[in-house]
PDB file of N, CA and C in Angstrom:
ATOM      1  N   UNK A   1      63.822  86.519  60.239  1.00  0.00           N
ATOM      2  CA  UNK A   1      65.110  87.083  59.883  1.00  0.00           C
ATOM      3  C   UNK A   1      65.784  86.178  58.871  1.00  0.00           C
ATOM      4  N   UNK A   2      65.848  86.788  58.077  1.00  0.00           N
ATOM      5  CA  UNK A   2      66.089  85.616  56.636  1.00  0.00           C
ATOM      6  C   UNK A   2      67.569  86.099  56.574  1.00  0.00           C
ATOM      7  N   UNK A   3      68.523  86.869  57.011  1.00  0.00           N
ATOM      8  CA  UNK A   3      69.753  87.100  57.222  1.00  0.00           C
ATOM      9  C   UNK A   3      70.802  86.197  57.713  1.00  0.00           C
ATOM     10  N   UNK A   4      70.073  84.806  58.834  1.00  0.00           N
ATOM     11  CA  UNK A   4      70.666  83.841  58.947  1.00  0.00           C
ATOM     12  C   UNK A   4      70.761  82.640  57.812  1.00  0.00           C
ATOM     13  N   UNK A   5      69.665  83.042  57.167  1.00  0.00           N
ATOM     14  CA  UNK A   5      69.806  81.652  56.211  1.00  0.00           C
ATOM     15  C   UNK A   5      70.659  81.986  54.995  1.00  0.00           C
ATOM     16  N   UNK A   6      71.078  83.551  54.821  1.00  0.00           N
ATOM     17  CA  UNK A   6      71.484  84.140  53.384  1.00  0.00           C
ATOM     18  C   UNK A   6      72.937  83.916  53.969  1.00  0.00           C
ATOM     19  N   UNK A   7      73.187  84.334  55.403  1.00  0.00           N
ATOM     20  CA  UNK A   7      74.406  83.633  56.242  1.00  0.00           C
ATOM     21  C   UNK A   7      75.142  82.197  55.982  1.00  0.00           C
ATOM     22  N   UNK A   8      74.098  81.462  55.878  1.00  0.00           N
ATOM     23  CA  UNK A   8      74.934  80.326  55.997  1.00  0.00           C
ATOM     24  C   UNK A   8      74.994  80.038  54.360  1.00  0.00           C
ATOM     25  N   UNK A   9      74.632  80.960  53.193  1.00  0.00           N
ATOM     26  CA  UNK A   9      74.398  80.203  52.007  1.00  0.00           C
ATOM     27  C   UNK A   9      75.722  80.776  51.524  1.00  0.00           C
ATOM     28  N   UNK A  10      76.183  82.008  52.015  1.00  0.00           N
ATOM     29  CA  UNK A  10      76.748  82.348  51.834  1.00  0.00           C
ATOM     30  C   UNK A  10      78.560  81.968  52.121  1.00  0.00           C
ATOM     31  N   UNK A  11      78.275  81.755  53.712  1.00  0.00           N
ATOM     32  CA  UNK A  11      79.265  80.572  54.098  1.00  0.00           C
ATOM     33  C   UNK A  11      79.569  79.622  52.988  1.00  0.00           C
ATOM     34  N   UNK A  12      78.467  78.693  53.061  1.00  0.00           N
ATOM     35  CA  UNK A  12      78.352  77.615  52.132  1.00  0.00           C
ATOM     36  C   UNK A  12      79.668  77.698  50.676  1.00  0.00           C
ATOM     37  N   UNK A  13      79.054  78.797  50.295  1.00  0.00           N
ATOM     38  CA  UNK A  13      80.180  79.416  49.306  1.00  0.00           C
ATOM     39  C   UNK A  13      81.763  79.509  49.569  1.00  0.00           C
ATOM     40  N   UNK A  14      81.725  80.143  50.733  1.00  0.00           N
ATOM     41  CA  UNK A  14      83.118  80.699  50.722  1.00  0.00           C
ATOM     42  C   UNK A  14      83.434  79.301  51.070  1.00  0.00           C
ATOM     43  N   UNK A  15      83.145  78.779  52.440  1.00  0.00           N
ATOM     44  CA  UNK A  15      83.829  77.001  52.544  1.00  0.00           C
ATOM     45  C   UNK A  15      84.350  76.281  51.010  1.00  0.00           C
ATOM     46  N   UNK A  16      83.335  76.134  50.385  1.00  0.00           N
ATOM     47  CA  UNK A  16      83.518  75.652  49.435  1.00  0.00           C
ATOM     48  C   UNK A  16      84.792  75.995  47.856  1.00  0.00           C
ATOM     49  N   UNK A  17      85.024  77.433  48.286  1.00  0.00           N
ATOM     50  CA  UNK A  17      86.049  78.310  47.363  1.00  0.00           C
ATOM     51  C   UNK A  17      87.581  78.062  48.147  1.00  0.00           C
ATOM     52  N   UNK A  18      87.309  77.899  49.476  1.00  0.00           N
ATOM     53  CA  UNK A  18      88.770  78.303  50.291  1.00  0.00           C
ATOM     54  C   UNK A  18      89.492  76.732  50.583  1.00  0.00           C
ATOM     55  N   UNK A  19      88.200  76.113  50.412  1.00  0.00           N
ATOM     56  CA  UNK A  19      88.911  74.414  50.308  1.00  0.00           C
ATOM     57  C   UNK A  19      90.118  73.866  51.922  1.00  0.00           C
ATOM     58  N   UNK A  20      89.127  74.281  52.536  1.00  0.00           N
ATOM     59  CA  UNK A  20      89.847  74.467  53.825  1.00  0.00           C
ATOM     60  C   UNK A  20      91.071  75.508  54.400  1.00  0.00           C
ATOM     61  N   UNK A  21      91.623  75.989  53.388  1.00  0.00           N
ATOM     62  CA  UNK A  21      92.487  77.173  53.790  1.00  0.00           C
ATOM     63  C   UNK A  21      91.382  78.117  54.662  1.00  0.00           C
ATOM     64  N   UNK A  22      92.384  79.025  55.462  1.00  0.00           N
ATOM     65  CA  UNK A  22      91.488  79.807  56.310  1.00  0.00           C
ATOM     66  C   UNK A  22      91.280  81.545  55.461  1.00  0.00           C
ATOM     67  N   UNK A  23      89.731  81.886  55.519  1.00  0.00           N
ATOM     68  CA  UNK A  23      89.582  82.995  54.955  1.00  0.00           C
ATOM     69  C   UNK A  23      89.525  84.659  55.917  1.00  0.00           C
ATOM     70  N   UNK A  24      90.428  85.152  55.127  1.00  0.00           N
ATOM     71  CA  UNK A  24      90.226  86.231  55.592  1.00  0.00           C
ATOM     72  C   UNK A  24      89.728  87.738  55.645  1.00  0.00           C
ATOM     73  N   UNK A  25      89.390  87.388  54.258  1.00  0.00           N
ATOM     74  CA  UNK A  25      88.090  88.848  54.075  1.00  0.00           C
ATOM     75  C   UNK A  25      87.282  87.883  52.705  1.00  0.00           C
ATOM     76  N   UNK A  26      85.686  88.632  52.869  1.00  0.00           N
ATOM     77  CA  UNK A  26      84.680  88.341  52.337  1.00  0.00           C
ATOM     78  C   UNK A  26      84.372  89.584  51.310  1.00  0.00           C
ATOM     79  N   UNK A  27      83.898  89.677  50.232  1.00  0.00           N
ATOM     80  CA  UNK A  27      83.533  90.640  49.798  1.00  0.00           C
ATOM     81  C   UNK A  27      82.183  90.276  48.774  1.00  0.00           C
ATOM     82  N   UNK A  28      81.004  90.626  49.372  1.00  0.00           N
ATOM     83  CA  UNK A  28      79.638  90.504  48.441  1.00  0.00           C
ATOM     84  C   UNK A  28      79.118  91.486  47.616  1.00  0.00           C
ATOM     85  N   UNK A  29      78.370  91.511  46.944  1.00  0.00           N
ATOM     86  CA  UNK A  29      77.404  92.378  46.360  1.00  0.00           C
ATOM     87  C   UNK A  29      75.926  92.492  46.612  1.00  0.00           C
ATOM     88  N   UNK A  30      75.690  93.091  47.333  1.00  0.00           N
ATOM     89  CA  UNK A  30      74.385  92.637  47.691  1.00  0.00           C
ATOM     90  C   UNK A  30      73.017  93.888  47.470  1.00  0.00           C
ATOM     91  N   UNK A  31      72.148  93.379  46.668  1.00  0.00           N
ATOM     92  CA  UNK A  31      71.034  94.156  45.973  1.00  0.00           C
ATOM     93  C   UNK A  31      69.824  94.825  47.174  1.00  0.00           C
ATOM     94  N   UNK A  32      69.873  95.755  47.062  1.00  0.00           N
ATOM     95  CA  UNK A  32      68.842  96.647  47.713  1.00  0.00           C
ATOM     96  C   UNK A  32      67.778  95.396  48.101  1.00  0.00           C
ATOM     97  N   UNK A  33      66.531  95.048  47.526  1.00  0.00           N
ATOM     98  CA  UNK A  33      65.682  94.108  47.441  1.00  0.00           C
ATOM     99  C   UNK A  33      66.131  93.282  48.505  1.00  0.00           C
ATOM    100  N   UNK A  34      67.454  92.416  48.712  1.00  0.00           N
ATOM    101  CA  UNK A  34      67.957  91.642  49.549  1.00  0.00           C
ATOM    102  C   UNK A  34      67.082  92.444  51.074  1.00  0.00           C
ATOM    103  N   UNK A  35      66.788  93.368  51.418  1.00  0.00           N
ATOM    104  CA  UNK A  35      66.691  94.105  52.173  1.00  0.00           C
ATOM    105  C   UNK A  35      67.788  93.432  53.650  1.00  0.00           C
ATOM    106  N   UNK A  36      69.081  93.268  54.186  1.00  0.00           N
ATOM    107  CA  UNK A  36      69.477  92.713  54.006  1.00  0.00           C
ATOM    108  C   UNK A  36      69.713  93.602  55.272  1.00  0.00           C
ATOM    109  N   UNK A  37      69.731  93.421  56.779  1.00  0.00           N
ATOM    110  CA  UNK A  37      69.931  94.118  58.237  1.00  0.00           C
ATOM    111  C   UNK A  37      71.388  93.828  58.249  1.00  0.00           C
ATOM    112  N   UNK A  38      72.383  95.003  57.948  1.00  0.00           N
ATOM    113  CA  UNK A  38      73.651  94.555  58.238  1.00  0.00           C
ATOM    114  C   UNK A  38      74.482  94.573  59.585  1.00  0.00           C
ATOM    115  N   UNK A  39      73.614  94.867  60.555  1.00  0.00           N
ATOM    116  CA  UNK A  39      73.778  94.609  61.981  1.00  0.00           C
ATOM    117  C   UNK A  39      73.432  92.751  62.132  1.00  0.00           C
ATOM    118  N   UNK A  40      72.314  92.818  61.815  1.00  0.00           N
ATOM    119  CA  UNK A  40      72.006  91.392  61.720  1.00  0.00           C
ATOM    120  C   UNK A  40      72.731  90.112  60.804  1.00  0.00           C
ATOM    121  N   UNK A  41      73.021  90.937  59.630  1.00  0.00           N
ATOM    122  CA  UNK A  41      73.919  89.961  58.989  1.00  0.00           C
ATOM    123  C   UNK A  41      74.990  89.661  59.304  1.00  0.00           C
ATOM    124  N   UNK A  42      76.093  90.982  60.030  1.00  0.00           N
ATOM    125  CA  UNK A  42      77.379  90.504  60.563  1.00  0.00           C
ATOM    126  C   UNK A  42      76.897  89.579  61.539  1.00  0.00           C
ATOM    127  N   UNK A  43      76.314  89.682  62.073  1.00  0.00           N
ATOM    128  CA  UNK A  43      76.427  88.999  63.495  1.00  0.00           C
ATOM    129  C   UNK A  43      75.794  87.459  63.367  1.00  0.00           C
ATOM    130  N   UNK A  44      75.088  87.167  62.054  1.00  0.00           N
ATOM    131  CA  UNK A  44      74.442  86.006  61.670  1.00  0.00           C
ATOM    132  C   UNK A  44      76.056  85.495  61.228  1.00  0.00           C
ATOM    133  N   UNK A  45      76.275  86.066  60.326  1.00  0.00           N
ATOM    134  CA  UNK A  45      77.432  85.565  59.838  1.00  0.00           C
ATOM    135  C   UNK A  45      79.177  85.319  60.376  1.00  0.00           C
ATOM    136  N   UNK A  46      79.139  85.653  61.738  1.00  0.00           N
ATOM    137  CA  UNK A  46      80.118  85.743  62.496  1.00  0.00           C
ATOM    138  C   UNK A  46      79.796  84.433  63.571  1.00  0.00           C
ATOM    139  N   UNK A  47      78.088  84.293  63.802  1.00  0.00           N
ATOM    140  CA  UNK A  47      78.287  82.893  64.416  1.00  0.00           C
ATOM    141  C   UNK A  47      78.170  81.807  63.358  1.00  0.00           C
ATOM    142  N   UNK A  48      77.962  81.799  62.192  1.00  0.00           N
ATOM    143  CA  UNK A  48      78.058  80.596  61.197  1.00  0.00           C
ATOM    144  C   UNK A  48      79.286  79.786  60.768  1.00  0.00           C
ATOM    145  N   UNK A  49      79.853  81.148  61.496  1.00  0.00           N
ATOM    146  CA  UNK A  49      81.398  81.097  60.479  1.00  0.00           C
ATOM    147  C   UNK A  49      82.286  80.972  62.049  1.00  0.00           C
ATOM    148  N   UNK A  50      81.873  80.698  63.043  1.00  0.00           N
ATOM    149  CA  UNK A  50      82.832  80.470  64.318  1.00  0.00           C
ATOM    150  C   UNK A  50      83.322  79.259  64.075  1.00  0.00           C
ATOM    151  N   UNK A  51      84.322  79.190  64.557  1.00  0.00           N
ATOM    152  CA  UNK A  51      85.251  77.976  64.663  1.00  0.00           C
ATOM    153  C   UNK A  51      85.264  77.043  63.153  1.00  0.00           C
ATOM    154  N   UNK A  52      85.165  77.560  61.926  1.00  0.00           N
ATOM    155  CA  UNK A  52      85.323  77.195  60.492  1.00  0.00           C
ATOM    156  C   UNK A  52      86.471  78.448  60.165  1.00  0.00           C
ATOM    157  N   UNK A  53      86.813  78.277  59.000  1.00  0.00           N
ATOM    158  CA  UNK A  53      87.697  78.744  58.257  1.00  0.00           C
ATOM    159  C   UNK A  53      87.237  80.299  57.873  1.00  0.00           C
ATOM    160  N   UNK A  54      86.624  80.787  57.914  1.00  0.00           N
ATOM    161  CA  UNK A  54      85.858  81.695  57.983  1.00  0.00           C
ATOM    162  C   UNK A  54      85.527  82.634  59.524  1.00  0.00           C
ATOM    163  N   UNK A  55      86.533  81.785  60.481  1.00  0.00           N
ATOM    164  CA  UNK A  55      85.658  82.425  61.642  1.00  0.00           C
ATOM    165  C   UNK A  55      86.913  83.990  61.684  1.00  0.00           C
ATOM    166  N   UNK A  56      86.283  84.894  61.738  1.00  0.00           N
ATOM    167  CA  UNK A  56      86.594  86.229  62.189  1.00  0.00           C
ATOM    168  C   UNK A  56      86.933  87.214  60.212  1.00  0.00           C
ATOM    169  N   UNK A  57      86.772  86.320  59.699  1.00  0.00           N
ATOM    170  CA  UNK A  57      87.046  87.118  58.661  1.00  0.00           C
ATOM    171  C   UNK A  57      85.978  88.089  58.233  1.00  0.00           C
ATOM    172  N   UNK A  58      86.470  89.611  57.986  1.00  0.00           N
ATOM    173  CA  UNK A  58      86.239  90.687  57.403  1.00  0.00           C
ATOM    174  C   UNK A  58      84.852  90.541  56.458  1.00  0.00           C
ATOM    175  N   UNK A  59      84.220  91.280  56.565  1.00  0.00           N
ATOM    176  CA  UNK A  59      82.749  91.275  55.405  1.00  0.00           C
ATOM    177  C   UNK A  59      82.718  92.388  55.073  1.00  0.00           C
ATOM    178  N   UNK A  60      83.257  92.408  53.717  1.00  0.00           N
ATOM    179  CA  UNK A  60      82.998  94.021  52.713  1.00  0.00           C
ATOM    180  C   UNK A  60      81.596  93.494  52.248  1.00  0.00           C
ATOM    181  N   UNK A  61      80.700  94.213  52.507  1.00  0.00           N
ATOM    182  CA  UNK A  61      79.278  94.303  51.736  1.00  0.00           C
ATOM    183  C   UNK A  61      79.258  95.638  50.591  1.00  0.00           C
ATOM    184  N   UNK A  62      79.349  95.063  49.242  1.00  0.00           N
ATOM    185  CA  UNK A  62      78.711  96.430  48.191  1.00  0.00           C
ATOM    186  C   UNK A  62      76.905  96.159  48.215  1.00  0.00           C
ATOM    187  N   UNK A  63      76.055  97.057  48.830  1.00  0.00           N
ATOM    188  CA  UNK A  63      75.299  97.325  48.200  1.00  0.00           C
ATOM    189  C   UNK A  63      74.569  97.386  46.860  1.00  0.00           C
ATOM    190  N   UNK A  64      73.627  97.298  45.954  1.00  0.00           N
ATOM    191  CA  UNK A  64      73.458  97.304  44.579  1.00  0.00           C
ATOM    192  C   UNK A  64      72.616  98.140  44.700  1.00  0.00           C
ATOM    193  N   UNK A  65      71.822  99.307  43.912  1.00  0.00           N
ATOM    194  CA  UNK A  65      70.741  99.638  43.879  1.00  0.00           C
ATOM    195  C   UNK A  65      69.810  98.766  42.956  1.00  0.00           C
ATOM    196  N   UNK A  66      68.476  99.466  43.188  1.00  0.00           N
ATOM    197  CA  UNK A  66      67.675  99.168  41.950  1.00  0.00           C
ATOM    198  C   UNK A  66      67.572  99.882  40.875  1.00  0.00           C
ATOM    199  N   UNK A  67      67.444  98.912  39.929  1.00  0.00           N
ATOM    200  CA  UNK A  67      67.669  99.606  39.006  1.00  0.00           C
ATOM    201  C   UNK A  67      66.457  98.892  37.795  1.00  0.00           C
ATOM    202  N   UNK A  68      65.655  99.399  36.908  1.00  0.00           N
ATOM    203  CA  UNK A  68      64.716  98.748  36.077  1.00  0.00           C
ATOM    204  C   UNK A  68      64.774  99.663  35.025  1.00  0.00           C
ATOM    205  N   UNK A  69      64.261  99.359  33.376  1.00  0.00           N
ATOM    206  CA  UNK A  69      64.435  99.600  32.109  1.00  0.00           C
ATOM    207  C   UNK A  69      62.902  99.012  32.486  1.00  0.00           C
ATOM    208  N   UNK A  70      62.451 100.292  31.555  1.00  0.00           N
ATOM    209  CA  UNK A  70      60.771 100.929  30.768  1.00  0.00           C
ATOM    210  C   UNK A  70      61.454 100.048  29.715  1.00  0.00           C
ATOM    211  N   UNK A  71      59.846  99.246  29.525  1.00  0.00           N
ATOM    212  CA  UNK A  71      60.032  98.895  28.136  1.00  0.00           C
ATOM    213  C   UNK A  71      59.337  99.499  27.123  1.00  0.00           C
ATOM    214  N   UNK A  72      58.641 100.578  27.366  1.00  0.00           N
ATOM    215  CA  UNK A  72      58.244 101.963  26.453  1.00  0.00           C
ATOM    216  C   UNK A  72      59.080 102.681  26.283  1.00  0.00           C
ATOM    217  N   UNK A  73      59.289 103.116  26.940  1.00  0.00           N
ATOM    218  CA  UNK A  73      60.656 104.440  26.212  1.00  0.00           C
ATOM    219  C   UNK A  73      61.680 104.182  26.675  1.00  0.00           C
ATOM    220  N   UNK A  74      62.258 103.209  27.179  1.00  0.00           N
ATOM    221  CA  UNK A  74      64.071 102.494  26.991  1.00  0.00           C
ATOM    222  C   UNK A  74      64.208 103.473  28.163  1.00  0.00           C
ATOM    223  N   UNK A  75      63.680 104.142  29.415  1.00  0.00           N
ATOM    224  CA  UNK A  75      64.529 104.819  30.100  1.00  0.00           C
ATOM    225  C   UNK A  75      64.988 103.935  31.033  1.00  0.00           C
ATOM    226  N   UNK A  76      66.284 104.433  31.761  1.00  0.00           N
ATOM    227  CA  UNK A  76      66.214 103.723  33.126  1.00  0.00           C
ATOM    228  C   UNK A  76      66.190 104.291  34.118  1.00  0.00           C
ATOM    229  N   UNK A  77      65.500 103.767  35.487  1.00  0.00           N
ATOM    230  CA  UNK A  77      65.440 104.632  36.565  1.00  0.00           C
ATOM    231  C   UNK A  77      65.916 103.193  38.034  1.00  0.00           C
ATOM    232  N   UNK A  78      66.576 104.490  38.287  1.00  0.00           N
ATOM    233  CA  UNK A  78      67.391 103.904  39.710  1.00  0.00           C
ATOM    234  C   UNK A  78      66.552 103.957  40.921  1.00  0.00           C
ATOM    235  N   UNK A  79      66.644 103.426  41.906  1.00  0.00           N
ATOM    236  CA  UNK A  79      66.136 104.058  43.567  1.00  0.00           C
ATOM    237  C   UNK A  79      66.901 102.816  44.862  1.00  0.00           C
ATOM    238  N   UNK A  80      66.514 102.870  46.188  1.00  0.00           N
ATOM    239  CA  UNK A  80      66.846 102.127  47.213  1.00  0.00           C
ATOM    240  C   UNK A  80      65.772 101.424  47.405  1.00  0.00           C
ATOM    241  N   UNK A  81      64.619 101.185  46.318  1.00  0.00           N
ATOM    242  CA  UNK A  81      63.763 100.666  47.159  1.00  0.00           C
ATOM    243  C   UNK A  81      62.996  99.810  45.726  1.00  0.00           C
ATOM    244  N   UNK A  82      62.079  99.105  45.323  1.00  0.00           N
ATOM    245  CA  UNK A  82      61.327  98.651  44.385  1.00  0.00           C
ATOM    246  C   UNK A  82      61.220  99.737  43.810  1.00  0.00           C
ATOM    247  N   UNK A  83      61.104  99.621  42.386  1.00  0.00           N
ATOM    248  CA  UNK A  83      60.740 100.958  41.416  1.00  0.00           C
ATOM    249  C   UNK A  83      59.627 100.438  40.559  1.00  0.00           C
ATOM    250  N   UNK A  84      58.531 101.054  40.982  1.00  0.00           N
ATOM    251  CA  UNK A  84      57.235 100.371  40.134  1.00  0.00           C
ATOM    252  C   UNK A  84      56.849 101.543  38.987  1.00  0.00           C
ATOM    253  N   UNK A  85      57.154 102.209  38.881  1.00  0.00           N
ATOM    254  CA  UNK A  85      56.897 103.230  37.304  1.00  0.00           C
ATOM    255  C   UNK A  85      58.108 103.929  36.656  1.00  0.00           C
ATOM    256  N   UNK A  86      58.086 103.811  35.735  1.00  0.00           N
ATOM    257  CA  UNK A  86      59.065 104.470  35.041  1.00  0.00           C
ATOM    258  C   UNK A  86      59.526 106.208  35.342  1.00  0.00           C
ATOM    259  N   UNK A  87      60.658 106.582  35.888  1.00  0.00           N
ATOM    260  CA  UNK A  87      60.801 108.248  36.098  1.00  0.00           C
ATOM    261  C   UNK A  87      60.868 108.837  35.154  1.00  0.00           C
ATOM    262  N   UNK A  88      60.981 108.866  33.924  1.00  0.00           N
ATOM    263  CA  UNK A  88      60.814 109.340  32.755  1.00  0.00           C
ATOM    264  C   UNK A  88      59.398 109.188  32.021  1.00  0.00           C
ATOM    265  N   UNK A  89      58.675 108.219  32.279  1.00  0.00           N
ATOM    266  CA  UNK A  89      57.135 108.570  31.369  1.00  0.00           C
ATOM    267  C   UNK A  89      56.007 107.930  32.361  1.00  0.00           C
ATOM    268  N   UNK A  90      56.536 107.212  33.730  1.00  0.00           N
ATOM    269  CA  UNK A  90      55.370 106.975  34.388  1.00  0.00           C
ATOM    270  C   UNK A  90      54.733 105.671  33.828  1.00  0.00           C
ATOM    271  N   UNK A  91      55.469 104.807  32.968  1.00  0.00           N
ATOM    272  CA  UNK A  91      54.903 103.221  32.708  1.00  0.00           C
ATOM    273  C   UNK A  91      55.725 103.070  33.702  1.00  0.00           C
ATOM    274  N   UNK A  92      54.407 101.236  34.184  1.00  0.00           N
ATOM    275  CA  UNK A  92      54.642 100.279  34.632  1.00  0.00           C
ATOM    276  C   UNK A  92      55.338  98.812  34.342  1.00  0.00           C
ATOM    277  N   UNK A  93      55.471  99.310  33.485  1.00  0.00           N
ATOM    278  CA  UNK A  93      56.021  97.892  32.250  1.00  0.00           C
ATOM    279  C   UNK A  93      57.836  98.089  32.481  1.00  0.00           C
ATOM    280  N   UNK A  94      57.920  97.587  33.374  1.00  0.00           N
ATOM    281  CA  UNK A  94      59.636  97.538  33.718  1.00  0.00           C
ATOM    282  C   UNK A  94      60.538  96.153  33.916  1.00  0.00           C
ATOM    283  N   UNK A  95      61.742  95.863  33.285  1.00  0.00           N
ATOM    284  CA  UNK A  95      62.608  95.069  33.483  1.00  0.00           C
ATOM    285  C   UNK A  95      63.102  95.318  34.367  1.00  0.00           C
ATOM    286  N   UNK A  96      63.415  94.356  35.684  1.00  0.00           N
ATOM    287  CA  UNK A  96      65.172  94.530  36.456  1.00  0.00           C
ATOM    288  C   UNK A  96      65.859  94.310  35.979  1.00  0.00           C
ATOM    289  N   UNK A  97      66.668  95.224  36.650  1.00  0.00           N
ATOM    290  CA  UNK A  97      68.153  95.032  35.645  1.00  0.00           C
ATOM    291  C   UNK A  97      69.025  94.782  37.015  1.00  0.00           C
ATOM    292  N   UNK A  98      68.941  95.528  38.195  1.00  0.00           N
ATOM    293  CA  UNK A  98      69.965  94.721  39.502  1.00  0.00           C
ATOM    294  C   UNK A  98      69.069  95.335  40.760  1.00  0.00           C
ATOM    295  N   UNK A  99      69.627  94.929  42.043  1.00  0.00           N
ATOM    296  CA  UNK A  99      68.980  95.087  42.830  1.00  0.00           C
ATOM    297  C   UNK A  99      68.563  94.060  43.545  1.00  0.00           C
ATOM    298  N   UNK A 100      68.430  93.011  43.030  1.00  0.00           N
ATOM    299  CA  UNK A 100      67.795  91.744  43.946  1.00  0.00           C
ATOM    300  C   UNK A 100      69.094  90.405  43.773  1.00  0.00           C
ATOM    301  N   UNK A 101      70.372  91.512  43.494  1.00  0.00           N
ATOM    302  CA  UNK A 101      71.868  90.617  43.445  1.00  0.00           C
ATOM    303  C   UNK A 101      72.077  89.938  45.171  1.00  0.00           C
ATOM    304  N   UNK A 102      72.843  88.785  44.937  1.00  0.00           N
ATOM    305  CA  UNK A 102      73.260  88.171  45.909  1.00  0.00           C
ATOM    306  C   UNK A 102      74.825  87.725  45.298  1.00  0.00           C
ATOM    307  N   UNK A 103      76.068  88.278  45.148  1.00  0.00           N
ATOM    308  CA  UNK A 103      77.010  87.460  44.654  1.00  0.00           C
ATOM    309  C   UNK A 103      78.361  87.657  45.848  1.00  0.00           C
ATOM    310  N   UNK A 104      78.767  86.774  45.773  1.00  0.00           N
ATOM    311  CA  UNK A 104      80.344  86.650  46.125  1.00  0.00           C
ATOM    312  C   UNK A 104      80.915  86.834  45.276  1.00  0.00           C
ATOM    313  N   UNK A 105      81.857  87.952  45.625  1.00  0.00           N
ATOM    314  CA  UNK A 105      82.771  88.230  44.466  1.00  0.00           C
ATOM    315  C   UNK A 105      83.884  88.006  44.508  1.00  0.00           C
ATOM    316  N   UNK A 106      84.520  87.762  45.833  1.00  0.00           N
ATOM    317  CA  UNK A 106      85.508  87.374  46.677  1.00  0.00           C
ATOM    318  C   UNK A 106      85.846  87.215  47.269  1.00  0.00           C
ATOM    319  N   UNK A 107      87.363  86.562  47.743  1.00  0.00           N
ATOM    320  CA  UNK A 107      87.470  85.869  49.045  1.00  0.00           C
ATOM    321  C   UNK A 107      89.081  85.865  49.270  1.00  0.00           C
ATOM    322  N   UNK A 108      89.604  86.184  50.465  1.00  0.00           N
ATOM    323  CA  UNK A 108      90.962  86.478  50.413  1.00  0.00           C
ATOM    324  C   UNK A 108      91.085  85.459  51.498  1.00  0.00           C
ATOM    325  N   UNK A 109      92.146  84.717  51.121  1.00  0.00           N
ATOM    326  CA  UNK A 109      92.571  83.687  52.001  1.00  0.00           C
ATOM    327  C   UNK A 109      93.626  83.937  52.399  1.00  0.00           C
ATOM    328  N   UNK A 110      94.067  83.211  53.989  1.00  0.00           N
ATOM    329  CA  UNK A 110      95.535  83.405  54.156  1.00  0.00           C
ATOM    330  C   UNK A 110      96.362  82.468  54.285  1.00  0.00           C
ATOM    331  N   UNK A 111      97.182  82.136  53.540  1.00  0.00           N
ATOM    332  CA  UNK A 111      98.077  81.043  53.411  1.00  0.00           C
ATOM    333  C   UNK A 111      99.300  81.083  54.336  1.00  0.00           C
ATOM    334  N   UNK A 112     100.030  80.853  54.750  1.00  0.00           N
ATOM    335  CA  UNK A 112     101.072  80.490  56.243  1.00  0.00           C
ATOM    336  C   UNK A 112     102.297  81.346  54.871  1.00  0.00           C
ATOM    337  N   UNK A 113     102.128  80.955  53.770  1.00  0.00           N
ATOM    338  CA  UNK A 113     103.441  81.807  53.143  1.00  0.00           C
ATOM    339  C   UNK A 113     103.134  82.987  52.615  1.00  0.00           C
ATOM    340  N   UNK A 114     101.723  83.061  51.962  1.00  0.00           N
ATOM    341  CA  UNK A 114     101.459  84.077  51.093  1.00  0.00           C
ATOM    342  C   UNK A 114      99.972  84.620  51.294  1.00  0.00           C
ATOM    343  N   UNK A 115      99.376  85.514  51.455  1.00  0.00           N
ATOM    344  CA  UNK A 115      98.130  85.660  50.761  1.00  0.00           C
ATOM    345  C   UNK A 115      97.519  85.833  49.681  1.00  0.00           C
ATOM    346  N   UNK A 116      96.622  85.358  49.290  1.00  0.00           N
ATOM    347  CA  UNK A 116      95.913  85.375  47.755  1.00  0.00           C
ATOM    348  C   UNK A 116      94.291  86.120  47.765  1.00  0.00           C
ATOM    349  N   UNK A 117      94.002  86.567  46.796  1.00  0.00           N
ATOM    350  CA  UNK A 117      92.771  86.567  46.466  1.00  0.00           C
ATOM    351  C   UNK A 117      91.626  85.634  45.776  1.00  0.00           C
ATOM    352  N   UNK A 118      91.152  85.273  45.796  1.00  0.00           N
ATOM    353  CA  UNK A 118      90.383  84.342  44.995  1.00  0.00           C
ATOM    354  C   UNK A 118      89.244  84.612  44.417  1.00  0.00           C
ATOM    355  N   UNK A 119      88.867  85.067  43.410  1.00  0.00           N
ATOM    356  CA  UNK A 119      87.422  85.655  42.748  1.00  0.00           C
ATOM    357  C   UNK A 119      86.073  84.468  42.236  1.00  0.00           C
TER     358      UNK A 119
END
């Protein structure tokens, strides 16, 4: 279950953004490819984050699809899963373009006067 270790890298992050203030919502992007158990991830990420600055805060997960560019005929084709031929001409010759994203995009902290966002 590689959901605990993407858990704590992820932690890792937010600790490091919130600078000890306490956080209160998470918001990732996270790429199909990640294949990424979000039963398993809350719950990886809810004990990583116990008793830290992070403990009980909110996890918006965006999804990414996949997505790859033919480098024969410039098409692009989307799916939920690896895309190994092009949907427009059936080459194999493909760029990723997203899908195997991991980002933090944000982090809302709560301050005793104010709340902020932090990107």
């Amino acid at each position: 279950m590689h959901e605990f270790g993407v858990a704590a890298a992820v932690l890792d992050a937010v600790e490091a953004r919130a600078a000890g203030r306490d956080v209160r919502a998470v918001r990732l992007h996270v790429g199909a490819l990640q294949r990424l158990d979000r039963d398993v991830f809350d719950a990886a990420f809810a004990m990583v984050a116990d008793g830290g600055v992070a403990a009980g805060a909110a996890l918006d997960v965006v999804e990414v699809a996949v997505r790859v560019r033919c480098r024969g005929c410039a098409a692009t084709t989307t799916g939920d899963e690896l895309v190994v031929a092009c949907g427009t001409c059936g080459a194999h010759d493909l760029d990723l373009l997203a899908g195997d994203d991991l980002v933090l995009e944000s982090i809302t902290l709560t301050d005793t006067r104010t709340e902020q966002e932090v990107g």
